[in-house]
Protein backbone atom coordinates (compact mmCIF):
# COMPACT_ATOMS: atom_id res chain seq x y z
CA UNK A 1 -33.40 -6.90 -1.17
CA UNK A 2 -33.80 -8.40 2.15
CA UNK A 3 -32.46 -11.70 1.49
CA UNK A 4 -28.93 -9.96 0.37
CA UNK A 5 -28.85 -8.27 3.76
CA UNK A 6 -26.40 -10.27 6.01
CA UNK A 7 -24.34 -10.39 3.14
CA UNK A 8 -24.10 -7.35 2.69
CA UNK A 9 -23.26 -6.60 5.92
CA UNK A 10 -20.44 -8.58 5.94
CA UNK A 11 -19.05 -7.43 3.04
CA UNK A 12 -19.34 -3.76 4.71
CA UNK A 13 -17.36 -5.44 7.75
CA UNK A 14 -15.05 -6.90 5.55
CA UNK A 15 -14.41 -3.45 4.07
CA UNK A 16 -13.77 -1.38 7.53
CA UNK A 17 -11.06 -3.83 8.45
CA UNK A 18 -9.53 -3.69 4.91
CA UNK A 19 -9.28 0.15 5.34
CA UNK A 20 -7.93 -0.03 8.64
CA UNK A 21 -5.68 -2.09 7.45
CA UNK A 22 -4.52 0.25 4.30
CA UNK A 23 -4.30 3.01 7.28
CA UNK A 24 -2.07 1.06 9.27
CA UNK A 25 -0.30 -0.11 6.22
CA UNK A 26 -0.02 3.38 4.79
CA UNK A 27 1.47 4.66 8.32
CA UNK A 28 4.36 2.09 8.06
CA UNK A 29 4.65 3.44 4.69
CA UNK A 30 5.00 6.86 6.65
CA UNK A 31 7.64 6.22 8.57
CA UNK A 32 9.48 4.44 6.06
CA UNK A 33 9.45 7.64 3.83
CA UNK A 34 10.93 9.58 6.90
CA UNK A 35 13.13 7.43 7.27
CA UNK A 36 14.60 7.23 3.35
CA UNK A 37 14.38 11.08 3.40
CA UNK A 38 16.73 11.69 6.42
CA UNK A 39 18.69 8.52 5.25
CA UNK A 40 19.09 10.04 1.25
CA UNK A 41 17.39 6.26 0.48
CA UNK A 42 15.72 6.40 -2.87
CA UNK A 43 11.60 6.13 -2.23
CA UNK A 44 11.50 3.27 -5.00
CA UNK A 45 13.48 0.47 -4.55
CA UNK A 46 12.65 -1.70 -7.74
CA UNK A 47 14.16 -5.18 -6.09
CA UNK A 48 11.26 -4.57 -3.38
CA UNK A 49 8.67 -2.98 -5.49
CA UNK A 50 8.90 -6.93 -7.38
CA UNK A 51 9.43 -8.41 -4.41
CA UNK A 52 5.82 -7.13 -2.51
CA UNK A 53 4.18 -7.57 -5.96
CA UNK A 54 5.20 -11.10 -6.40
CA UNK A 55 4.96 -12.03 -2.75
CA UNK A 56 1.36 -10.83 -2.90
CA UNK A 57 0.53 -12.94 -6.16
CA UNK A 58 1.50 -15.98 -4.13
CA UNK A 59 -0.29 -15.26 -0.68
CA UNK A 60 -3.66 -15.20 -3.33
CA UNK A 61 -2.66 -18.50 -4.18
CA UNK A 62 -4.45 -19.12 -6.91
CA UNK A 63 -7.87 -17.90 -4.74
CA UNK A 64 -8.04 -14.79 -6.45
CA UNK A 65 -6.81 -14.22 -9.92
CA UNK A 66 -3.06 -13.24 -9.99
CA UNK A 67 -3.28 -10.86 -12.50
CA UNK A 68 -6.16 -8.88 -10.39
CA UNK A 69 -3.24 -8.58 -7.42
CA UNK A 70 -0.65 -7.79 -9.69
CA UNK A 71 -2.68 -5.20 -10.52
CA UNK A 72 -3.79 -4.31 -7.30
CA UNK A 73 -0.48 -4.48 -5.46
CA UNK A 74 0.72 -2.09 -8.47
CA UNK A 75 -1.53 0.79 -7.50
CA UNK A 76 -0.69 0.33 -4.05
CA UNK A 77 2.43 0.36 -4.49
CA UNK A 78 2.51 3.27 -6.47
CA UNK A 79 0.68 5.09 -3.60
CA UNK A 80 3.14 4.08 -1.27
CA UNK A 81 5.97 5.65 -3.41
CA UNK A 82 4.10 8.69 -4.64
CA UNK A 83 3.63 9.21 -0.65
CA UNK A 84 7.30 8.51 0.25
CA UNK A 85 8.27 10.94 -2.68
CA UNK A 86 5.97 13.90 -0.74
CA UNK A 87 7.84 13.12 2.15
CA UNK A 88 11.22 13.15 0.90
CA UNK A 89 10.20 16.33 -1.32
CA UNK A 90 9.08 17.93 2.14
CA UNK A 91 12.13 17.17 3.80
CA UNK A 92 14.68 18.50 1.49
CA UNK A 93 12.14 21.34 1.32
CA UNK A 94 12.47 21.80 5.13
CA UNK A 95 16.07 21.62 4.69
CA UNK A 96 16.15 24.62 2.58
CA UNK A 97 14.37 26.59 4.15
């Protein structure tokens, strides 16, 4: 529909910079896991794993249903830790070999 258009193409703008900004995000998250591995640091730290989740239920503010971020910020979190585990697995895999 025509009238949907601009809107649409917005929302497609919107989306780019949200990935870029998981990429970015997920590169942090990179170096982080590098960092735990040659440290020994365990990938999940459950103090922080709250702490992001919560912190991200406030920035919503009430604009977008808390429960929906909670949710949210629990899948990316898990990401984030899955990933860190890979890299810590790889390490101590490099270290081995």
């Amino acid at each position: 529909m025509k009238i949907l258009k601009p809107y649409r193409a917005r929302i497609d703008a919107l989306d780019k910079q949200l990935i870029d900004l998981f990429i970015e995000r997920f590169q942090v998250i990179k170096e982080v896991g590098h960092l735990k591995a040659r440290e020994n640091i365990e990938a999940v730290l459950q103090d922080r794993v709250d702490a992001v989740r919560n912190n991200a239920v406030e920035m919503a503010d009430g604009e977008i249903d808390g429960a929906f971020i909670y949710q949210l910020w629990t899948d990316i979190i898990k990401y984030s830790c899955d990933l860190e585990e890979d890299i810590k697995a790889s390490y101590k895999d490099s270290k081995t070999a």
